[in-house]
C-alpha atoms as a PDB file:
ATOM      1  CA  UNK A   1     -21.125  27.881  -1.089  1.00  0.00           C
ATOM      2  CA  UNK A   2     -22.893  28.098  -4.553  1.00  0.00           C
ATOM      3  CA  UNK A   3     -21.301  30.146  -7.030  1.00  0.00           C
ATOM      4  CA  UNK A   4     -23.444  31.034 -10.218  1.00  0.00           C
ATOM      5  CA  UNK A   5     -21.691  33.243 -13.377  1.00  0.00           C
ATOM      6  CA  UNK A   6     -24.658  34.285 -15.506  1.00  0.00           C
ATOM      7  CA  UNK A   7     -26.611  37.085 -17.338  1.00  0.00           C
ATOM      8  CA  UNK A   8     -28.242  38.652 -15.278  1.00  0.00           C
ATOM      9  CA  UNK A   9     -30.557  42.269 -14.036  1.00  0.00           C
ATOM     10  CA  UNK A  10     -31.257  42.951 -10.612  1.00  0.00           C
ATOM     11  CA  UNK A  11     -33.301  44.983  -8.307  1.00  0.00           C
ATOM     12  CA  UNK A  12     -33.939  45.527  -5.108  1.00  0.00           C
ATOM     13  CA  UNK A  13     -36.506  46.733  -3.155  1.00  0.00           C
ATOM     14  CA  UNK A  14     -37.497  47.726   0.586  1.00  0.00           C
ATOM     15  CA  UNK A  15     -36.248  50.835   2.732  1.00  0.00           C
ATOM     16  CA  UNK A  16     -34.127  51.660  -0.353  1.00  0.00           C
ATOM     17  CA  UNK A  17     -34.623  50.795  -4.349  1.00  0.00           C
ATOM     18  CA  UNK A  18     -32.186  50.018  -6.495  1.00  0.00           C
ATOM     19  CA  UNK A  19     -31.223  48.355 -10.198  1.00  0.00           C
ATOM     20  CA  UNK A  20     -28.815  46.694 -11.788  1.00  0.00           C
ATOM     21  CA  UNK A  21     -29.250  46.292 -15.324  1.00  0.00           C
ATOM     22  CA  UNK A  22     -27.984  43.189 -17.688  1.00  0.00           C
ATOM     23  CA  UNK A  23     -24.844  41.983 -17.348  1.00  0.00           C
ATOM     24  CA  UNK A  24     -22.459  39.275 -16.788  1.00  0.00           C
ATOM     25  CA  UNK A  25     -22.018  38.932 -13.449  1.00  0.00           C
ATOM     26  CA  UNK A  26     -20.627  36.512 -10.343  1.00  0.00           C
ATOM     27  CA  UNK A  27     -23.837  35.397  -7.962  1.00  0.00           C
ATOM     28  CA  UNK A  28     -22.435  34.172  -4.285  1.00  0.00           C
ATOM     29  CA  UNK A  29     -24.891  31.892  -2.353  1.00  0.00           C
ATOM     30  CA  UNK A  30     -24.073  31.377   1.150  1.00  0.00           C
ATOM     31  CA  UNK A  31     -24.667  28.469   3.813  1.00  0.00           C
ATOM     32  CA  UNK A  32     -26.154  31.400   6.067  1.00  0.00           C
ATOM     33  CA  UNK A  33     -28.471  32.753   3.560  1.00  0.00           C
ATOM     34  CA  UNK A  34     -26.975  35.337   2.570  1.00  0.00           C
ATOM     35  CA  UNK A  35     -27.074  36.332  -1.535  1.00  0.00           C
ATOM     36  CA  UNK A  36     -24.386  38.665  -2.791  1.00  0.00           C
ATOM     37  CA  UNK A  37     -23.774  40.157  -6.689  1.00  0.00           C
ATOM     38  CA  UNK A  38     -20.011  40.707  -7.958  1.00  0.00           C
ATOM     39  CA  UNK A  39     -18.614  42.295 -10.565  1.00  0.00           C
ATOM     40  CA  UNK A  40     -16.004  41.584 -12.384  1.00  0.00           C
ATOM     41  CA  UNK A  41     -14.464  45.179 -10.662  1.00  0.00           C
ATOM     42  CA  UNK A  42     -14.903  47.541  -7.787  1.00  0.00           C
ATOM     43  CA  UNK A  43     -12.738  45.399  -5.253  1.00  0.00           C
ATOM     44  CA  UNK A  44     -14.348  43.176  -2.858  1.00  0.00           C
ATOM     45  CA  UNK A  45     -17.555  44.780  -2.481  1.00  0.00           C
ATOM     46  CA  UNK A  46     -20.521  43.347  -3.727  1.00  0.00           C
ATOM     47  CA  UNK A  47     -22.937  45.650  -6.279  1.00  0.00           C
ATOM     48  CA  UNK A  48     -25.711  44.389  -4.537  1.00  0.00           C
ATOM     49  CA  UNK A  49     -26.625  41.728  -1.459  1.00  0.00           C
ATOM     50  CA  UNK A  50     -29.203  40.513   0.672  1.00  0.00           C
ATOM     51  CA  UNK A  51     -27.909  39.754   4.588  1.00  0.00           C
ATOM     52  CA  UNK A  52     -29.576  36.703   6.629  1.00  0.00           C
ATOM     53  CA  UNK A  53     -31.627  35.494   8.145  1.00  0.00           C
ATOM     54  CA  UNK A  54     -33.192  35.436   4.222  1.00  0.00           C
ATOM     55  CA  UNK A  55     -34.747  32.771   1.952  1.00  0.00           C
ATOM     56  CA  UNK A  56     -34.183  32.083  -1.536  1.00  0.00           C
ATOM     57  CA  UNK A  57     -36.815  30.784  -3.954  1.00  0.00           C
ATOM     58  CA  UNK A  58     -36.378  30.078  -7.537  1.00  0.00           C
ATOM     59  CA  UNK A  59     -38.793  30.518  -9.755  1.00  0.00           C
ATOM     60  CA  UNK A  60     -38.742  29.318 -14.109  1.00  0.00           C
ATOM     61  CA  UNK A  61     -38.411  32.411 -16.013  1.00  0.00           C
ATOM     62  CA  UNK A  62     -40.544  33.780 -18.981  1.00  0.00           C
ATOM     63  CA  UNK A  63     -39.556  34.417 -22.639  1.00  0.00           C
ATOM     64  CA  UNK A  64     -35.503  35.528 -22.361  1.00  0.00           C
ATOM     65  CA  UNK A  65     -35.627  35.184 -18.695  1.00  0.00           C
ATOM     66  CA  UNK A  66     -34.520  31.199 -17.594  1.00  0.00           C
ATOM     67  CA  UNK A  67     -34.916  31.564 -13.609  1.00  0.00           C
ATOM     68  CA  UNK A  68     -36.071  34.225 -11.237  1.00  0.00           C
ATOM     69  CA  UNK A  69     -34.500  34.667  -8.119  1.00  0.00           C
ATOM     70  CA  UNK A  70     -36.262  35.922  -5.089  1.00  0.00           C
ATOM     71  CA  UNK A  71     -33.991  36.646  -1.864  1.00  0.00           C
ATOM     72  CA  UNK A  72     -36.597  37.335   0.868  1.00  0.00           C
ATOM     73  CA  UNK A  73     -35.213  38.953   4.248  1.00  0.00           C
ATOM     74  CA  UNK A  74     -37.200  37.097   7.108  1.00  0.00           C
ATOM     75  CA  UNK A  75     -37.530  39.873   9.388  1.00  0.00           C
ATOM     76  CA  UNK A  76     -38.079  42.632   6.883  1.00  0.00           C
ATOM     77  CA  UNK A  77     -40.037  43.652   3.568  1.00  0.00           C
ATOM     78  CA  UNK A  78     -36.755  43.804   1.715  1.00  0.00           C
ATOM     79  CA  UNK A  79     -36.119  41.448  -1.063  1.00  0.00           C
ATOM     80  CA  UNK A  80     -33.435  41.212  -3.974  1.00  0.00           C
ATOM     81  CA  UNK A  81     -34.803  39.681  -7.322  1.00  0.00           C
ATOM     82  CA  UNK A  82     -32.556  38.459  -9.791  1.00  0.00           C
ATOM     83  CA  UNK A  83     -33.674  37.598 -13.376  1.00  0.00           C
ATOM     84  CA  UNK A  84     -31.437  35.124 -14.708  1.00  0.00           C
ATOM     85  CA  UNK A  85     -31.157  35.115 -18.437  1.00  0.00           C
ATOM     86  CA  UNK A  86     -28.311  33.188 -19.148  1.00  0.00           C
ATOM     87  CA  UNK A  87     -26.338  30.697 -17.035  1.00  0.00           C
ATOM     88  CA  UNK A  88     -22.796  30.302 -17.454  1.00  0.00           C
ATOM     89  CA  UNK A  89     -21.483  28.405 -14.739  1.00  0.00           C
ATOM     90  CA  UNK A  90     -23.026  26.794 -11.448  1.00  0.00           C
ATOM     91  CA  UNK A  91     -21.475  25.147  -8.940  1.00  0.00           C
ATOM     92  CA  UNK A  92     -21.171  24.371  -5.156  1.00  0.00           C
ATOM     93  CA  UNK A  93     -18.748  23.612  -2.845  1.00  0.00           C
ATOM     94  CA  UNK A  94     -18.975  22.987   0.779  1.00  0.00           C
ATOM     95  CA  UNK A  95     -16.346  25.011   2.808  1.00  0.00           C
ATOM     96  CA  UNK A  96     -16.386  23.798   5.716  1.00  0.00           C
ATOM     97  CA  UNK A  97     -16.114  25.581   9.553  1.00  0.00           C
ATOM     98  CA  UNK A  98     -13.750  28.472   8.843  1.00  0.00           C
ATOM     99  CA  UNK A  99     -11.345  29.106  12.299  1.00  0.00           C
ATOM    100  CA  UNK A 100     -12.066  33.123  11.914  1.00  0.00           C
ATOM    101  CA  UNK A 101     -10.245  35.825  11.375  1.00  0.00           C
ATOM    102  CA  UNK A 102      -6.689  36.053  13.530  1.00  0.00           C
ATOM    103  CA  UNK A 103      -6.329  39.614  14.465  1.00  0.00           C
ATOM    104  CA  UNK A 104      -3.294  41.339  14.008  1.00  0.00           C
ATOM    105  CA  UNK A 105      -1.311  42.473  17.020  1.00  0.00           C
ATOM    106  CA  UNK A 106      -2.767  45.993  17.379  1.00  0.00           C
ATOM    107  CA  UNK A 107      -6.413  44.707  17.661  1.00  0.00           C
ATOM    108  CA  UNK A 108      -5.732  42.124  20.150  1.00  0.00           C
ATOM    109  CA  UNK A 109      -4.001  44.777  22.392  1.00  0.00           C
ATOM    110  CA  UNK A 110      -7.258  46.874  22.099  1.00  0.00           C
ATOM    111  CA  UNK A 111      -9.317  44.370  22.750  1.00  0.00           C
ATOM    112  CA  UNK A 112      -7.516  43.875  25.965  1.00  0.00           C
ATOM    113  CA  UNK A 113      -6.820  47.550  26.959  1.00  0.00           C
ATOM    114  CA  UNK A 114     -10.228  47.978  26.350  1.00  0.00           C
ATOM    115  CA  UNK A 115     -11.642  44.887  28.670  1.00  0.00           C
ATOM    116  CA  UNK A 116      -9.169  46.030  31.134  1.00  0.00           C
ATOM    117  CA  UNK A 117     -10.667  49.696  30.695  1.00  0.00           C
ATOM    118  CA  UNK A 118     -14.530  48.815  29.764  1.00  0.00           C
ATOM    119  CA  UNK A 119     -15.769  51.995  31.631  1.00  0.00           C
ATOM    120  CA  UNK A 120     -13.864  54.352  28.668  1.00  0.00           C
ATOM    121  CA  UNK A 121     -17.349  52.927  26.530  1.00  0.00           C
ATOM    122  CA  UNK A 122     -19.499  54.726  29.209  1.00  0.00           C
ATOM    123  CA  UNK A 123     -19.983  55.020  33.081  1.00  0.00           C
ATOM    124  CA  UNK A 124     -21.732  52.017  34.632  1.00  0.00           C
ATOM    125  CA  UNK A 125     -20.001  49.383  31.877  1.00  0.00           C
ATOM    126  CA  UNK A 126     -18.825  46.109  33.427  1.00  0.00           C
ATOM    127  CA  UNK A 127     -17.268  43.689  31.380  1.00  0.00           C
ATOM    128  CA  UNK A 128     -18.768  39.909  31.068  1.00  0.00           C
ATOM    129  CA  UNK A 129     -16.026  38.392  28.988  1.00  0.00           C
ATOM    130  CA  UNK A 130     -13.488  38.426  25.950  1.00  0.00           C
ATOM    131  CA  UNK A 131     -14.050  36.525  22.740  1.00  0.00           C
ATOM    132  CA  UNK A 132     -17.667  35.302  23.700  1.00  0.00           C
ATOM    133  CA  UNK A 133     -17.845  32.312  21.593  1.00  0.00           C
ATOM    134  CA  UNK A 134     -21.208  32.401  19.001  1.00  0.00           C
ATOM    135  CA  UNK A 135     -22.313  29.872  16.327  1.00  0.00           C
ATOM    136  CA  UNK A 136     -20.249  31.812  13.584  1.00  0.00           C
ATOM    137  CA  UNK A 137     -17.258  33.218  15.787  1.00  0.00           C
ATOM    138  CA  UNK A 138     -16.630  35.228  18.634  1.00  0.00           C
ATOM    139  CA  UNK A 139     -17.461  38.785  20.108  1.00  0.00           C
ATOM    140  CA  UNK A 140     -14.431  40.506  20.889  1.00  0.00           C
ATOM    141  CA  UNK A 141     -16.029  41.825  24.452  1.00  0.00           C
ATOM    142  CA  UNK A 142     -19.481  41.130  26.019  1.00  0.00           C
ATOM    143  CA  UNK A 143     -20.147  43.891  28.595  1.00  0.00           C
ATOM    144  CA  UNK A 144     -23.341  45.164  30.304  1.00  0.00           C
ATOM    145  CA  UNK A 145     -24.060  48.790  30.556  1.00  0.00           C
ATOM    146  CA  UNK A 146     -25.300  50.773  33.584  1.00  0.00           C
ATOM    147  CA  UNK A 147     -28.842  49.591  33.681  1.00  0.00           C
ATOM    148  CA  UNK A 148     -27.596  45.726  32.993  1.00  0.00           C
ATOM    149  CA  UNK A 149     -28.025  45.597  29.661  1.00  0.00           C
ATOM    150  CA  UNK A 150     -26.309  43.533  27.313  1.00  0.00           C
ATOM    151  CA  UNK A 151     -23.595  44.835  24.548  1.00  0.00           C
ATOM    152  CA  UNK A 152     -21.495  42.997  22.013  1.00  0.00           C
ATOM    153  CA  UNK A 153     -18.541  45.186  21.310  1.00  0.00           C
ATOM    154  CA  UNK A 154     -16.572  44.531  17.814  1.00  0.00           C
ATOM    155  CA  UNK A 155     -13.277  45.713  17.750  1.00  0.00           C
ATOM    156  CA  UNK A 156     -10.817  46.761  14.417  1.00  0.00           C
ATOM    157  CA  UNK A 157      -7.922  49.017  14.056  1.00  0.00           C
ATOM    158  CA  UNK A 158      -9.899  50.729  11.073  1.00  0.00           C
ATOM    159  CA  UNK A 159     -13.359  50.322  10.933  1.00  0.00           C
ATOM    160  CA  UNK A 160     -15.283  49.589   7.504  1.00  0.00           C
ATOM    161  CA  UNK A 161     -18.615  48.396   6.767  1.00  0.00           C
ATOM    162  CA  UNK A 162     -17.197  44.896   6.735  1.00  0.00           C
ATOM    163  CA  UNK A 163     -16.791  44.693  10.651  1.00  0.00           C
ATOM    164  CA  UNK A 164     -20.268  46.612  10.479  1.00  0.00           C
ATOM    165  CA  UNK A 165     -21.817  43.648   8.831  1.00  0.00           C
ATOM    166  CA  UNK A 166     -19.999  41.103  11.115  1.00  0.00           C
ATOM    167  CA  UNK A 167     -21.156  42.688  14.891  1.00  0.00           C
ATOM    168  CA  UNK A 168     -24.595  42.994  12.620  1.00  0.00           C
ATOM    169  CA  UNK A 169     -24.594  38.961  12.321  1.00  0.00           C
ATOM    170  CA  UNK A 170     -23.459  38.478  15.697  1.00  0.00           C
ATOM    171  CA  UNK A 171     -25.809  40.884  17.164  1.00  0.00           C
ATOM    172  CA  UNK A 172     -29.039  38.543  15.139  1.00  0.00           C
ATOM    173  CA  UNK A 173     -27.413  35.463  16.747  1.00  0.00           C
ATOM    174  CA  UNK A 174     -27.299  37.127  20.435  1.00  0.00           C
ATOM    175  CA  UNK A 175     -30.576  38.800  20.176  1.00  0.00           C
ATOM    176  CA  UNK A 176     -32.151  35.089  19.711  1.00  0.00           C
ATOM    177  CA  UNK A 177     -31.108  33.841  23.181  1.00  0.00           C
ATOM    178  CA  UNK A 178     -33.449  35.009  25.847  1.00  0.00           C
ATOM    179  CA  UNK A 179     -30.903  35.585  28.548  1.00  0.00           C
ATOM    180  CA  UNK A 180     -29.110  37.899  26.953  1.00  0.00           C
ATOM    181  CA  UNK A 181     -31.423  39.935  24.613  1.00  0.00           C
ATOM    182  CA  UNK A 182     -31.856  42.735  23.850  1.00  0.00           C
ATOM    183  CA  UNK A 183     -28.290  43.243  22.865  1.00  0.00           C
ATOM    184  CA  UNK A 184     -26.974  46.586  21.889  1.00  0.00           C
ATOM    185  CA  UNK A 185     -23.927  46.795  19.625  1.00  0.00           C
ATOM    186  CA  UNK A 186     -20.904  48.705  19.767  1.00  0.00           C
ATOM    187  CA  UNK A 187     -18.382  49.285  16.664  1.00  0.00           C
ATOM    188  CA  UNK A 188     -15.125  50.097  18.576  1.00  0.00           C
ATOM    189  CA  UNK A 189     -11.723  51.037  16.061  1.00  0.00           C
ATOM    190  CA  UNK A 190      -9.250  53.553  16.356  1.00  0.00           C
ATOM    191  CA  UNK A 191     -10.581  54.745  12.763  1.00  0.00           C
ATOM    192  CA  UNK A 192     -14.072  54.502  11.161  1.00  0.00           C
ATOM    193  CA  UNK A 193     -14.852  55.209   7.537  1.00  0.00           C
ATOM    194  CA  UNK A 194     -17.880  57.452   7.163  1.00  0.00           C
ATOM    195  CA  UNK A 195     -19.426  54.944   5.411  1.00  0.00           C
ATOM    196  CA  UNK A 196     -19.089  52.310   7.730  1.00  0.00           C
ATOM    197  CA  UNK A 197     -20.128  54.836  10.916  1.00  0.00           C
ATOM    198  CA  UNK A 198     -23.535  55.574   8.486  1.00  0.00           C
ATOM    199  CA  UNK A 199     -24.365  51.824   8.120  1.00  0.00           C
ATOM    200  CA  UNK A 200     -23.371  51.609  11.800  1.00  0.00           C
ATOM    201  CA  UNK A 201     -25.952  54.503  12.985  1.00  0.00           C
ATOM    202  CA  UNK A 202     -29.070  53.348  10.053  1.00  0.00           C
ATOM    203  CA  UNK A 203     -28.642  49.830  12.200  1.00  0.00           C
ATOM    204  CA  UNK A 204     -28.598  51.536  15.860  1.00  0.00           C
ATOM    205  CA  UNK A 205     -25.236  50.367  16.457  1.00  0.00           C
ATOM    206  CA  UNK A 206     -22.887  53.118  18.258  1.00  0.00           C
ATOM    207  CA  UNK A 207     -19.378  53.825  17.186  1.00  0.00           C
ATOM    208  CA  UNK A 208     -16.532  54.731  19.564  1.00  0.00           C
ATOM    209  CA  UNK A 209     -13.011  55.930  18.561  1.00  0.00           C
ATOM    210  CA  UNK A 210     -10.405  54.301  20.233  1.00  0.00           C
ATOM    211  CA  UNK A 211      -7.189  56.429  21.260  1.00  0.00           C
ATOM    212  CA  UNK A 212      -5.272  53.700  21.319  1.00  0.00           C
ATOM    213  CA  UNK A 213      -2.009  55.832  23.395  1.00  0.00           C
ATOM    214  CA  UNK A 214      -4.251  56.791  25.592  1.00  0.00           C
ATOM    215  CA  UNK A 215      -5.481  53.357  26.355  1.00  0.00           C
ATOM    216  CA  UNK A 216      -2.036  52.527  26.779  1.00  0.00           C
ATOM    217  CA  UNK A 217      -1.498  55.183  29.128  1.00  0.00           C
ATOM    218  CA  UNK A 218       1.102  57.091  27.439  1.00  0.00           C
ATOM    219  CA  UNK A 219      -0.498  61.206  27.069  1.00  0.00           C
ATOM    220  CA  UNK A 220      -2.519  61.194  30.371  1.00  0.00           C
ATOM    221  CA  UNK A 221      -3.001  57.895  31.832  1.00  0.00           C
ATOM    222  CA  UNK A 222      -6.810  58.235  31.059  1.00  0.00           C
ATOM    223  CA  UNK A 223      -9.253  56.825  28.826  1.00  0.00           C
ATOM    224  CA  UNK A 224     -11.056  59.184  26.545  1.00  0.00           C
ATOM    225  CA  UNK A 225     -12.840  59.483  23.666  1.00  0.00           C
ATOM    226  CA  UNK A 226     -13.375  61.903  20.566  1.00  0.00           C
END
């Protein structure tokens, strides 16, 4: 992990255009690729980012300008450019393999109501397994559909566009390995943000809301959805 706190504009361009004028701001460089732009507000959401697989060149800057970035997405014309005027701290640490996130009781019990009932995501389903393992963490449930193919469902109690952005990384991963691609994805909570179901859609991933009593068993002993 490389953090970077300088003076900085950036822009971004591709499907959508946007700019962020000068300012002091945090710049996150991940092991994966990934480039993200904090604030010092707004929560934990980044003002601007670039997702992996992506490639970051550096470039010396002209007149007030000391670096250029260029974040180049590898499968995509998008691309986030950061002018770097003035640096104010840069460092790097390495982080290590994180263990993942440890669910909280009500998502582990839908995970497993929901393996146990895989056919409430659509006739045909048939579940593969739980937690299938990946190179940065496991899919909740691996399932095929009716005609065989393969789905990676992500599961959360309330969906936001973080778990949108993590079955999006798991779904790159999956779609590399030949025996299982093409992989659809499936954003599974008993709540989803509209913002997180629009992300969802714009990436072809379907949402499903959970009834999580229903699951259970307790209104009509059937699976449903809404």
């Amino acid at each position: 992990m490389r953090l970077v706190i300088a003076r900085c504009s950036v822009d971004y361009a591709g499907r959508l255009s946007a700019h962020l004028p000068l300012a002091t701001r945090l710049l996150l460089v991940k092991a994966d690729g990934s480039v993200l732009v904090h604030s010092d507000g707004g929560s934990y959401k980044p003002l601007n980012w670039m997702s992996p697989p992506a490639k970051l060149t550096v470039a010396p800057g002209d007149g007030e300008v000391e670096q250029t970035w260029t974040v180049q997405h590898q499968k995509t014309d998008d691309r986030l450019v950061v002018h770097v005027h003035e640096v104010l701290h840069d460092s790097s640490h390495e982080l290590g393999v994180d263990p993942g996130l440890v669910k909280d009781g009500v998502e582990a019990h839908l995970q497993e109501l929901l393996a146990e009932h895989i056919s409430t995501l659509g006739e045909g389903y048939q579940l593969v397994r739980r937690e299938y393992m990946t190179a940065i963490g496991p899919v909740d449930i691996l399932a095929r559909d009716a005609g065989g193919a393969t789905v990676a469902v992500e599961i959360k109690r309330r969906g936001e566009i973080d778990g949108v952005e993590q079955l999006t990384r798991y779904l790159e991963l999956l779609n590399r390995d030949p025996l299982l691609s093409p992989v659809a994805g499936v954003f599974a909570a008993q709540e989803i943000k509209p913002q997180a179901r629009t992300l969802a859609l714009d990436r072809g991933i379907r949402c499903v809301t959970l009834d999580y009593d229903a699951l259970r068993g307790i209104d009509d002993g059937s699976a449903r959805l809404f």
